[in-house]
C-alpha atoms as a PDB file:
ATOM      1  CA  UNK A   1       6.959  68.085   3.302  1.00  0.00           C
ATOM      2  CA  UNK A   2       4.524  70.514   4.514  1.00  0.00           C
ATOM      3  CA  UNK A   3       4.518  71.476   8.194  1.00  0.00           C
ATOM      4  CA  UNK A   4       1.764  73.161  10.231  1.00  0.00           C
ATOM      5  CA  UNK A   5       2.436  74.396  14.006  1.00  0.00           C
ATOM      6  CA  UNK A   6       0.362  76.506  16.228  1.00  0.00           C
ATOM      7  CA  UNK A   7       1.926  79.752  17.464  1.00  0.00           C
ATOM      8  CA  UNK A   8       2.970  80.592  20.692  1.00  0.00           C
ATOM      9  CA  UNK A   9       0.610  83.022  21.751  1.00  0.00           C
ATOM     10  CA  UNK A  10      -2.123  81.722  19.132  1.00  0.00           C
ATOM     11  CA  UNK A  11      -5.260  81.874  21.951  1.00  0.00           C
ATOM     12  CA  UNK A  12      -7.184  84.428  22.336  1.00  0.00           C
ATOM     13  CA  UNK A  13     -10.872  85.295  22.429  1.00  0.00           C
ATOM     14  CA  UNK A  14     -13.319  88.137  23.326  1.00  0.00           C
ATOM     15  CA  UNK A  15     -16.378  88.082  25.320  1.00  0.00           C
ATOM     16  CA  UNK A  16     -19.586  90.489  24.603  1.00  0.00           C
ATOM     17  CA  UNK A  17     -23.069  90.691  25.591  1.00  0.00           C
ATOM     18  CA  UNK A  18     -24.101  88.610  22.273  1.00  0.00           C
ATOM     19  CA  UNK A  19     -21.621  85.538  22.138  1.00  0.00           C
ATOM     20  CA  UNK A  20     -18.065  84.676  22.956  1.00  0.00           C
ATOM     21  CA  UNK A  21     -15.525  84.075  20.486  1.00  0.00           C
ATOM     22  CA  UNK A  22     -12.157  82.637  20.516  1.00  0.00           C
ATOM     23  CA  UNK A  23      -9.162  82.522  18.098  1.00  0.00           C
ATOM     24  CA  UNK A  24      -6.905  80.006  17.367  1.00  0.00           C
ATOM     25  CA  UNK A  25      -3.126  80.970  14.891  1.00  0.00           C
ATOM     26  CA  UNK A  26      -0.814  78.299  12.661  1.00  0.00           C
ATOM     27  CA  UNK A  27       2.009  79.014  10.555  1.00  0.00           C
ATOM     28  CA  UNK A  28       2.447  76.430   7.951  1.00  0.00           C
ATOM     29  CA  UNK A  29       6.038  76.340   6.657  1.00  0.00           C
ATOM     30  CA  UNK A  30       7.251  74.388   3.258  1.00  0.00           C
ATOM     31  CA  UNK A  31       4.732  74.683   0.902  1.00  0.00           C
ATOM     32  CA  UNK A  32       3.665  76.472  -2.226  1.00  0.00           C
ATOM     33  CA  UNK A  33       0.502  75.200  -2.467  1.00  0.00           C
ATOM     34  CA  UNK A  34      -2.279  77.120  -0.899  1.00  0.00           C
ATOM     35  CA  UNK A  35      -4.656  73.909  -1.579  1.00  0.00           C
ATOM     36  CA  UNK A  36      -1.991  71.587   1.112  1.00  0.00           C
ATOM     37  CA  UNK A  37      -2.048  74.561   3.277  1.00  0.00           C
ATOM     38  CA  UNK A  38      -6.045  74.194   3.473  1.00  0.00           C
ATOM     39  CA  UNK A  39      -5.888  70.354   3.964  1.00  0.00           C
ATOM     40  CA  UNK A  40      -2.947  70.646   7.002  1.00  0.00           C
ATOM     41  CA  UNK A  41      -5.391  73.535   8.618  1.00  0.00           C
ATOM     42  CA  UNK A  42      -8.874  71.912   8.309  1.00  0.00           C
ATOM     43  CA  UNK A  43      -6.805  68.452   9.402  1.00  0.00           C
ATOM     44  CA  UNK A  44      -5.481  70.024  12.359  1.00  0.00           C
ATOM     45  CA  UNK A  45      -7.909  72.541  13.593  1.00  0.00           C
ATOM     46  CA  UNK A  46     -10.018  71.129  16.403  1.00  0.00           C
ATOM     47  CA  UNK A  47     -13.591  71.356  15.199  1.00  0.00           C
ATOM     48  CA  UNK A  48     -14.617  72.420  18.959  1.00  0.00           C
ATOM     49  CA  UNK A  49     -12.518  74.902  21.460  1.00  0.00           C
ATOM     50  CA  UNK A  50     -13.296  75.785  24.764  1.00  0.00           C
ATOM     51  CA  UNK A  51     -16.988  75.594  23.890  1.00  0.00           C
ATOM     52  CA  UNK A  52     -17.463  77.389  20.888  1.00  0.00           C
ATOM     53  CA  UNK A  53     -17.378  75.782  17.236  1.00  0.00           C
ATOM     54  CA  UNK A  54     -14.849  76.522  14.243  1.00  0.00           C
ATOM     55  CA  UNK A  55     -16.276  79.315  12.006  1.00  0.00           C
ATOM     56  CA  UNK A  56     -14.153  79.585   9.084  1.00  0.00           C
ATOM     57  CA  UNK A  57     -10.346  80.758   8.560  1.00  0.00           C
ATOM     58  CA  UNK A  58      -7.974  83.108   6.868  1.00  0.00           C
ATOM     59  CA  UNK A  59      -4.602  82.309   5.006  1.00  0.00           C
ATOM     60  CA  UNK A  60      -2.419  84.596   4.541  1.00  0.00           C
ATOM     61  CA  UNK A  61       0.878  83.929   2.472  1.00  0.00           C
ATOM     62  CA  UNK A  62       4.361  85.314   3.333  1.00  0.00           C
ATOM     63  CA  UNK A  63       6.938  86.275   1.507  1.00  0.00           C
ATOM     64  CA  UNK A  64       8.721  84.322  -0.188  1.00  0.00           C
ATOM     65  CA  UNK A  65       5.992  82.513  -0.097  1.00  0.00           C
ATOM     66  CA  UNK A  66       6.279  78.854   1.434  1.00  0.00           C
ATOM     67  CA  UNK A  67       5.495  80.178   4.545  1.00  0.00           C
ATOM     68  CA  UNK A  68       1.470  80.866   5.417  1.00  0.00           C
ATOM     69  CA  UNK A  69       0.186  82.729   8.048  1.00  0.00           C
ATOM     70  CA  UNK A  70      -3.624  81.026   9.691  1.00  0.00           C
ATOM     71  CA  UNK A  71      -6.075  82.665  11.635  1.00  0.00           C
ATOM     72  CA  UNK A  72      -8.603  79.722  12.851  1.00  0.00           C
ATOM     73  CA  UNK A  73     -12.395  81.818  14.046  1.00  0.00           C
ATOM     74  CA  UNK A  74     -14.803  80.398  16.650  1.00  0.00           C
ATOM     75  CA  UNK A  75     -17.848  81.305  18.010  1.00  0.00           C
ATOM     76  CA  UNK A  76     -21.163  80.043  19.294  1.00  0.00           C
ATOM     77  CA  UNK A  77     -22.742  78.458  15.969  1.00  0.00           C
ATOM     78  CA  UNK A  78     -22.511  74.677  15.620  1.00  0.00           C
ATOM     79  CA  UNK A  79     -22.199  73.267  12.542  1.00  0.00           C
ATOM     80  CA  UNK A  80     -25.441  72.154  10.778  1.00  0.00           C
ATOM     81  CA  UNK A  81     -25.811  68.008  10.468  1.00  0.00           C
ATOM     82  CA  UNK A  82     -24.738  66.641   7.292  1.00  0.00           C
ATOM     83  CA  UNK A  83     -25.532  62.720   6.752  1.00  0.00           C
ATOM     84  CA  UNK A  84     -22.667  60.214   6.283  1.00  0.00           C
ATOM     85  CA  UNK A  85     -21.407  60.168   2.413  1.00  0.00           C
ATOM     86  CA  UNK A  86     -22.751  56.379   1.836  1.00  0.00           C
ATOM     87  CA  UNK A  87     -22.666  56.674  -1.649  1.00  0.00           C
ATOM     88  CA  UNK A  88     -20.945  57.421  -4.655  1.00  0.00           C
ATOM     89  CA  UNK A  89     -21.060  60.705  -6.256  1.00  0.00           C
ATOM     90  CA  UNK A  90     -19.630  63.128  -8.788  1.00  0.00           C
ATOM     91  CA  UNK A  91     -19.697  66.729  -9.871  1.00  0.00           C
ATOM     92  CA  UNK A  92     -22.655  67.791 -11.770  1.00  0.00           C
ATOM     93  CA  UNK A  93     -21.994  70.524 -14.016  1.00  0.00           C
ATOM     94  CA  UNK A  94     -19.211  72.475 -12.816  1.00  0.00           C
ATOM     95  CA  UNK A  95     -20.030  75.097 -10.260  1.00  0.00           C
ATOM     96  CA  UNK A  96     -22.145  78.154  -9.378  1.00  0.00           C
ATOM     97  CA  UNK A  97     -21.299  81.311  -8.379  1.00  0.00           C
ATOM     98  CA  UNK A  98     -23.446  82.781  -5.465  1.00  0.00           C
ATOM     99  CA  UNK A  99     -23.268  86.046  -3.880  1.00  0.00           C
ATOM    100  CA  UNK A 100     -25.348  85.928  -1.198  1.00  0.00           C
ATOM    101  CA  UNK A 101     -26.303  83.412   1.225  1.00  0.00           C
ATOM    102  CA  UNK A 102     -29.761  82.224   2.813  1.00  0.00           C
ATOM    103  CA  UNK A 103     -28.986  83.255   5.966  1.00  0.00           C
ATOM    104  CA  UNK A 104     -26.550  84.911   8.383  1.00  0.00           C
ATOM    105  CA  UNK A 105     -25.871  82.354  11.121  1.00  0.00           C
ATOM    106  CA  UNK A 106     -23.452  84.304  13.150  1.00  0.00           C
ATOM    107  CA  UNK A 107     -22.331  88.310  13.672  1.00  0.00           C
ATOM    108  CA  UNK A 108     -19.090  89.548  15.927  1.00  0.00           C
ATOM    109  CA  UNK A 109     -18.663  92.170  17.754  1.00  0.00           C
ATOM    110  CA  UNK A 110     -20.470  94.845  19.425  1.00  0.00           C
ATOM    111  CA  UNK A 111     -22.177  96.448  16.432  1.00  0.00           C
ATOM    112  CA  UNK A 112     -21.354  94.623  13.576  1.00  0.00           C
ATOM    113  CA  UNK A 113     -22.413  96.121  10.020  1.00  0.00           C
ATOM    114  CA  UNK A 114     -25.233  94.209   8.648  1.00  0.00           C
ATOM    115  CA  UNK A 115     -24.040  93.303   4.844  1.00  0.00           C
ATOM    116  CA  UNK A 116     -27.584  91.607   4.203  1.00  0.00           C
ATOM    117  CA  UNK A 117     -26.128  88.001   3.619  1.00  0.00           C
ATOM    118  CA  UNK A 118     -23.047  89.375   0.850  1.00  0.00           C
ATOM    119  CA  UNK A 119     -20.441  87.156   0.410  1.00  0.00           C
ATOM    120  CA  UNK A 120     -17.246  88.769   0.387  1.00  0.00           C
ATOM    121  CA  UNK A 121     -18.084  92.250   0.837  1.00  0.00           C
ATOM    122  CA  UNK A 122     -15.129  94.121   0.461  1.00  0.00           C
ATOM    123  CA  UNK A 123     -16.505  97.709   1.111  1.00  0.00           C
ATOM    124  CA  UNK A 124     -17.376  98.248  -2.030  1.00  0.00           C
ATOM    125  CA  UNK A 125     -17.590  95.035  -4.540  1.00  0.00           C
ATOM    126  CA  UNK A 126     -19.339  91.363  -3.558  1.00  0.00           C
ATOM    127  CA  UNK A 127     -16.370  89.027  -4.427  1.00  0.00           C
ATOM    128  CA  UNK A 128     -19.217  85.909  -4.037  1.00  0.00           C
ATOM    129  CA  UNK A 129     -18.143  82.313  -4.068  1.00  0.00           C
ATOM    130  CA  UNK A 130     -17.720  79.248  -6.364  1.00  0.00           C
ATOM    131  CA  UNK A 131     -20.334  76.292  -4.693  1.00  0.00           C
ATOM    132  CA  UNK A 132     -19.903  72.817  -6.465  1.00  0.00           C
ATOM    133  CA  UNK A 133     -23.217  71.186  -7.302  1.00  0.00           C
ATOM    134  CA  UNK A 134     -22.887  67.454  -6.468  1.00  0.00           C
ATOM    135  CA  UNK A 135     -25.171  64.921  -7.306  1.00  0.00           C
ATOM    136  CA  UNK A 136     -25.676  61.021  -5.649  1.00  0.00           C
ATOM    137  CA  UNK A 137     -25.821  57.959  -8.296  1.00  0.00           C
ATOM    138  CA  UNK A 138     -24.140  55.233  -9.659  1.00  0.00           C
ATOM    139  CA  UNK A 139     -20.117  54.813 -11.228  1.00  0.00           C
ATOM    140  CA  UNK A 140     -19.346  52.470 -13.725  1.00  0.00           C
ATOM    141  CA  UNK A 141     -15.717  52.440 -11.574  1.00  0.00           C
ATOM    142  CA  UNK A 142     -14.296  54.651  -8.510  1.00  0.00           C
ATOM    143  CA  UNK A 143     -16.714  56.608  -5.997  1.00  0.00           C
ATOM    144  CA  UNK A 144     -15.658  59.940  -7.230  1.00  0.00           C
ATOM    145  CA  UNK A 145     -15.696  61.414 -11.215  1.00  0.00           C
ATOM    146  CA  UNK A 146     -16.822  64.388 -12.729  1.00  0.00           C
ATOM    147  CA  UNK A 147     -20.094  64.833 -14.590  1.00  0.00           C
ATOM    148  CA  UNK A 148     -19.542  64.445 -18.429  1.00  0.00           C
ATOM    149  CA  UNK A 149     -16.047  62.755 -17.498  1.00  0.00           C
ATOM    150  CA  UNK A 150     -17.263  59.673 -16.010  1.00  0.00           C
ATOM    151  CA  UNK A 151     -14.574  57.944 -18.781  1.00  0.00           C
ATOM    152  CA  UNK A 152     -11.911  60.529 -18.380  1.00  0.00           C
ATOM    153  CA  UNK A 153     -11.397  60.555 -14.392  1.00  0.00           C
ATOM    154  CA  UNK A 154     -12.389  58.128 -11.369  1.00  0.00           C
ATOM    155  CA  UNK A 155     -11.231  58.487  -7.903  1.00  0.00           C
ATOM    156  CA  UNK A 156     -11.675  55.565  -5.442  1.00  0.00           C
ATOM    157  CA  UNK A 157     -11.719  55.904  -1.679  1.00  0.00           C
ATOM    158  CA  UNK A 158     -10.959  53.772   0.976  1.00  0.00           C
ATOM    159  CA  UNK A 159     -10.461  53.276   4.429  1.00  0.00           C
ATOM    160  CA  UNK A 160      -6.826  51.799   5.804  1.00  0.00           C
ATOM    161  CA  UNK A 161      -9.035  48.580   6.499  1.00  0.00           C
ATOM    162  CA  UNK A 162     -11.098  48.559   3.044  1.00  0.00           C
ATOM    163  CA  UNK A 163      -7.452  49.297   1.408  1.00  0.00           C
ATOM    164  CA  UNK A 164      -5.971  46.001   3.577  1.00  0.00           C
ATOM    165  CA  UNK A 165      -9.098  43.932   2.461  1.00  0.00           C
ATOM    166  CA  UNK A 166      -9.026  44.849  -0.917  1.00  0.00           C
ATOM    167  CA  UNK A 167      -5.859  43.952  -1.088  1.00  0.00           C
ATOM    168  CA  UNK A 168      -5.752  40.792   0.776  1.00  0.00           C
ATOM    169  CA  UNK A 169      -8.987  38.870   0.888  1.00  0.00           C
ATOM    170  CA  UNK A 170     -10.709  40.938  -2.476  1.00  0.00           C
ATOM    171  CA  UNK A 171      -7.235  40.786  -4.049  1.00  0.00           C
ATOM    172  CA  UNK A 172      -8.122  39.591  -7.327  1.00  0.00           C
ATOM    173  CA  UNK A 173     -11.697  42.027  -7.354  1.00  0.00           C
ATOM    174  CA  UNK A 174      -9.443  44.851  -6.456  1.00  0.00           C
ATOM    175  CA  UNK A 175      -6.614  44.174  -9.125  1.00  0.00           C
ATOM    176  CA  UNK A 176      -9.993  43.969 -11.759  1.00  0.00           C
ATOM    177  CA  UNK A 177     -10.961  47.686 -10.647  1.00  0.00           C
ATOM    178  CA  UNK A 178      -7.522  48.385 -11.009  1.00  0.00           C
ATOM    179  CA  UNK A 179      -7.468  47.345 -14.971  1.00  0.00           C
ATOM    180  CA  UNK A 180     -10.341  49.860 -14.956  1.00  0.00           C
ATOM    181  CA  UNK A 181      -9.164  52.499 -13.655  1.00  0.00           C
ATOM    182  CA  UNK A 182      -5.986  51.776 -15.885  1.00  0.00           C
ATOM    183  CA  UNK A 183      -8.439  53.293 -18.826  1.00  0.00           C
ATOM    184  CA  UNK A 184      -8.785  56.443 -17.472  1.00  0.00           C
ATOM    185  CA  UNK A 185      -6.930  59.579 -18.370  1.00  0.00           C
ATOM    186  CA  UNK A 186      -6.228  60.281 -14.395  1.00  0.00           C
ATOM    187  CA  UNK A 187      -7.378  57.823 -11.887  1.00  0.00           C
ATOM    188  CA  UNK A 188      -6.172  57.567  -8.037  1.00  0.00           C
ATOM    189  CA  UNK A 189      -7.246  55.590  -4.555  1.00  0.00           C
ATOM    190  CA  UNK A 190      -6.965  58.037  -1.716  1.00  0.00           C
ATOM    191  CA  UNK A 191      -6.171  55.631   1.245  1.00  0.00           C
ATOM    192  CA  UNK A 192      -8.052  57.795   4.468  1.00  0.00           C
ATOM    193  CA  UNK A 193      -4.536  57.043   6.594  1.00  0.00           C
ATOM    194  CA  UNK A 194      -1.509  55.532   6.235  1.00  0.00           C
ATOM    195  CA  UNK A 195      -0.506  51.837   5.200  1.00  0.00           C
ATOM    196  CA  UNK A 196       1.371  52.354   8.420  1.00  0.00           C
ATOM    197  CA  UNK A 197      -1.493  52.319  10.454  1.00  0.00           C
ATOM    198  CA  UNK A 198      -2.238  48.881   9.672  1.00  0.00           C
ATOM    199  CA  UNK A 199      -5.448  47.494  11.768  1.00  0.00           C
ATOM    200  CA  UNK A 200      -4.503  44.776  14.106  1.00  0.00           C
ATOM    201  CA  UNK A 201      -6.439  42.064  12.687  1.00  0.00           C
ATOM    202  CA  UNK A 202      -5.010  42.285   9.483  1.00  0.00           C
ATOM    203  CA  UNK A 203      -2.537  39.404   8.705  1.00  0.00           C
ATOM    204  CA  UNK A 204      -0.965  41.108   5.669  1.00  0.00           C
ATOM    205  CA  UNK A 205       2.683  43.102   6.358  1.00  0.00           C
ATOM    206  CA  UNK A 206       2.775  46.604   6.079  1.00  0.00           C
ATOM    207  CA  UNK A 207       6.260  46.193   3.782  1.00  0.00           C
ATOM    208  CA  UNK A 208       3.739  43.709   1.303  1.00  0.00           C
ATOM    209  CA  UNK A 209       1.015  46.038   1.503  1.00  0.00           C
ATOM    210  CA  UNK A 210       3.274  48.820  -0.234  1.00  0.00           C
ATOM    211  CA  UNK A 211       5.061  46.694  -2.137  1.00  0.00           C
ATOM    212  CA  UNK A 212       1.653  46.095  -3.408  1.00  0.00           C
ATOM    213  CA  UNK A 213       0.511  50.037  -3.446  1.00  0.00           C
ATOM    214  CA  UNK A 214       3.861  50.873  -5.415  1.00  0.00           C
ATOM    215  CA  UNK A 215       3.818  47.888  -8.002  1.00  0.00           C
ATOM    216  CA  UNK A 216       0.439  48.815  -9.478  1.00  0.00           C
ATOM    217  CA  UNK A 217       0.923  52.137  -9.742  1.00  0.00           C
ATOM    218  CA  UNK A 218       3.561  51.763 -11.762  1.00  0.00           C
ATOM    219  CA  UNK A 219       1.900  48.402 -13.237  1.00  0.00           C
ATOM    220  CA  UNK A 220      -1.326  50.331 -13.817  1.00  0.00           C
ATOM    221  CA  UNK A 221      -0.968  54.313 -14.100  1.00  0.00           C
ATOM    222  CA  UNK A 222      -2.949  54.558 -10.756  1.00  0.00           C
ATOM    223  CA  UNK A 223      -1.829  56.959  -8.488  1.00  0.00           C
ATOM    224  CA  UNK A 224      -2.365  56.369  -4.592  1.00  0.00           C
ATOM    225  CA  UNK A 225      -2.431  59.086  -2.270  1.00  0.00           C
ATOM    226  CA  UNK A 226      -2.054  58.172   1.828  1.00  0.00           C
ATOM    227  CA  UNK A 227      -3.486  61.001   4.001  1.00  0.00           C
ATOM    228  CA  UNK A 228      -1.580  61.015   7.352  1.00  0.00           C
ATOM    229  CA  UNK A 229      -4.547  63.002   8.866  1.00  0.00           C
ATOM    230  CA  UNK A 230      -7.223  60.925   8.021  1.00  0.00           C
ATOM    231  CA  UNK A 231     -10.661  60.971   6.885  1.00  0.00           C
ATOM    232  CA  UNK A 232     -10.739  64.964   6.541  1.00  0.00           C
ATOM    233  CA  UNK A 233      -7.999  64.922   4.671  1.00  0.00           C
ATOM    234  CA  UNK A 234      -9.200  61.978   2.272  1.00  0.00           C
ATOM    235  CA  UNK A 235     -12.079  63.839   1.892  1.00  0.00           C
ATOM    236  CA  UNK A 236     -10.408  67.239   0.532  1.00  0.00           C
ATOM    237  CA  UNK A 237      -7.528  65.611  -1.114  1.00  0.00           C
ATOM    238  CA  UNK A 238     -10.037  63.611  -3.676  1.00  0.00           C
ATOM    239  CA  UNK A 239     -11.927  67.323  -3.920  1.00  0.00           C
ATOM    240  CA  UNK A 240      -8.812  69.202  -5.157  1.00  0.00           C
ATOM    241  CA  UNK A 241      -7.744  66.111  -7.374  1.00  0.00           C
ATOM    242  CA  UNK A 242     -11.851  66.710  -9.047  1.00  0.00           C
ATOM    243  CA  UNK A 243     -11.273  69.991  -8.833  1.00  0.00           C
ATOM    244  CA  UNK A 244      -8.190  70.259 -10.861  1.00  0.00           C
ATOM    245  CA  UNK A 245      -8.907  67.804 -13.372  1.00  0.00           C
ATOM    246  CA  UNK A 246     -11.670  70.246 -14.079  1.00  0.00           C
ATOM    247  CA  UNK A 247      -9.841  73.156 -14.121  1.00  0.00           C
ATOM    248  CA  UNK A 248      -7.445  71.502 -16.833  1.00  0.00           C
ATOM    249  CA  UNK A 249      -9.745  70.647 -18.487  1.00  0.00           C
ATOM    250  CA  UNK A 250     -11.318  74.231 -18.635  1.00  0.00           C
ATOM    251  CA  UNK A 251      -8.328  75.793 -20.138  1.00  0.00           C
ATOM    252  CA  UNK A 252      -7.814  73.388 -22.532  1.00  0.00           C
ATOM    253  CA  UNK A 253     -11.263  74.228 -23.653  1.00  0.00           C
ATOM    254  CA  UNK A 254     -10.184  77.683 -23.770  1.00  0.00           C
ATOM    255  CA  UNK A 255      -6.885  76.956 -25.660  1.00  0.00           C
ATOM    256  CA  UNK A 256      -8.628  75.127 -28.020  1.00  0.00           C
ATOM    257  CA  UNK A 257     -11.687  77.862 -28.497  1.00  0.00           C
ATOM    258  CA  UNK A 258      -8.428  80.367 -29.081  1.00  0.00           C
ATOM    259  CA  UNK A 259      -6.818  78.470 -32.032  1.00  0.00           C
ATOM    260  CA  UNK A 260     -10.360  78.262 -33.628  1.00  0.00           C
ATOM    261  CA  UNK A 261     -10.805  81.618 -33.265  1.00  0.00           C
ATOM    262  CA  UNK A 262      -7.274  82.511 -34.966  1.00  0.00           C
ATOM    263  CA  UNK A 263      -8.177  81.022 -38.000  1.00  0.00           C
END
């Protein structure tokens, strides 16, 4: 299992005439995957430190390569507002590359070169960035899917109290998404906590409650994902799961367009 801890000396900041910024350093050890190395960081980064708002941040792998260096950036800019998600959605058409973006909400330093809004301006080349185009609207199952795909992949979410309930008292509802699901070519329910963490009202045992979890995913081909650090985690866990579904899916495409083209 992956581990994240914050080095020793990891604070440190700078103060100029424009805005203060501080810095805050993780090494993540056991891991090959750069994708858990993003959940641990943007799980256990604090959103706010001494004042000033998380930025962005930089991994860095070391050799041999399941160790990761972090370098967490603050400064002045608060996030912008983004409204609860309240409903279901899924991935409309892939993704598209931008290179620039509307605005520059933040510069560092004294005299900071002004890249007019590049993204990934290396010097020389824009490297750009992928941005997934989502879209709000009905599922026939699952709160999550992939445009096109709707009857390939479906990804349901739930809270550790929605997973109890469903469960328990919507047992037999539940068990009829579950048969659902059971159609799909990859299908999950990413719990936002652990079964652990059961809420104090709930009757139900935690021991049943994963009894439960582990005897219909074998029963039904679902596979269920607990996210020790919560809803952050939930929500970039069921990304990456969209994201590489599509990404299979992609090269089998291409392997597919290959062999036509051999013939």
């Amino acid at each position: 299992m992956a581990t994240i801890i914050e080095q020793v000396t990891s604070e440190s900041g700078t103060v100029s005439a424009d805005a203060n910024t501080d810095e805050l350093n993780y090494t993540v050890f056991g891991t090959f995957d750069r994708d858990e190395v993003e959940i641990l960081v943007e799980s256990t980064a604090p959103t706010v430190f001494r004042g000033n708002y998380l930025q962005g941040y930089d991994v860095k792998e070391v050799e041999p390569g399941d160790q990761w260096e972090i370098k967490v950036s603050y400064g002045p800019t608060p996030p912008r507002e983004t409204g609860d998600d309240s409903f279901s959605f899924d991935t409309s058409g892939g993704s598209k590359h931008i290179k620039t973006s509307k605005e520059t909400v933040n510069s560092y330093g004294t005299s900071p070169p002004d890249f007019e809004n590049s993204i990934g301006f290396d010097g020389k080349n824009i490297e750009g960035v992928d941005v997934v185009r989502t879209v709000t609207r009905g599922l026939p199952t699952g709160d999550y899917s992939i445009a096109g795909f709707e009857d390939r992949i479906a990804i349901e979410r739930k809270s550790v109290g929605d997973f109890y309930m469903s469960i328990g008292a919507e047992r037999e509802r539940f068990e009829r998404e579950m048969i659902r699901l059971q159609q799909m070519e990859f299908s999950a329910v990413v719990i936002e906590g652990i079964v652990e963490d059961r809420p104090p009202t709930v009757q139900m045992g935690v021991k049943s409650a994963t009894h439960t979890m582990l005897s219909w995913a074998v029963k039904y081909g679902v596979h269920f994902y607990e996210c020790h650090h919560g809803r952050r985690e939930a929500e970039l866990k069921t990304f990456h799961l969209l994201r590489h579904f599509w990404k299979q899916v992609t090269e089998e495409k291409k392997a597919v367009l290959k062999e036509l083209l051999a013939v």
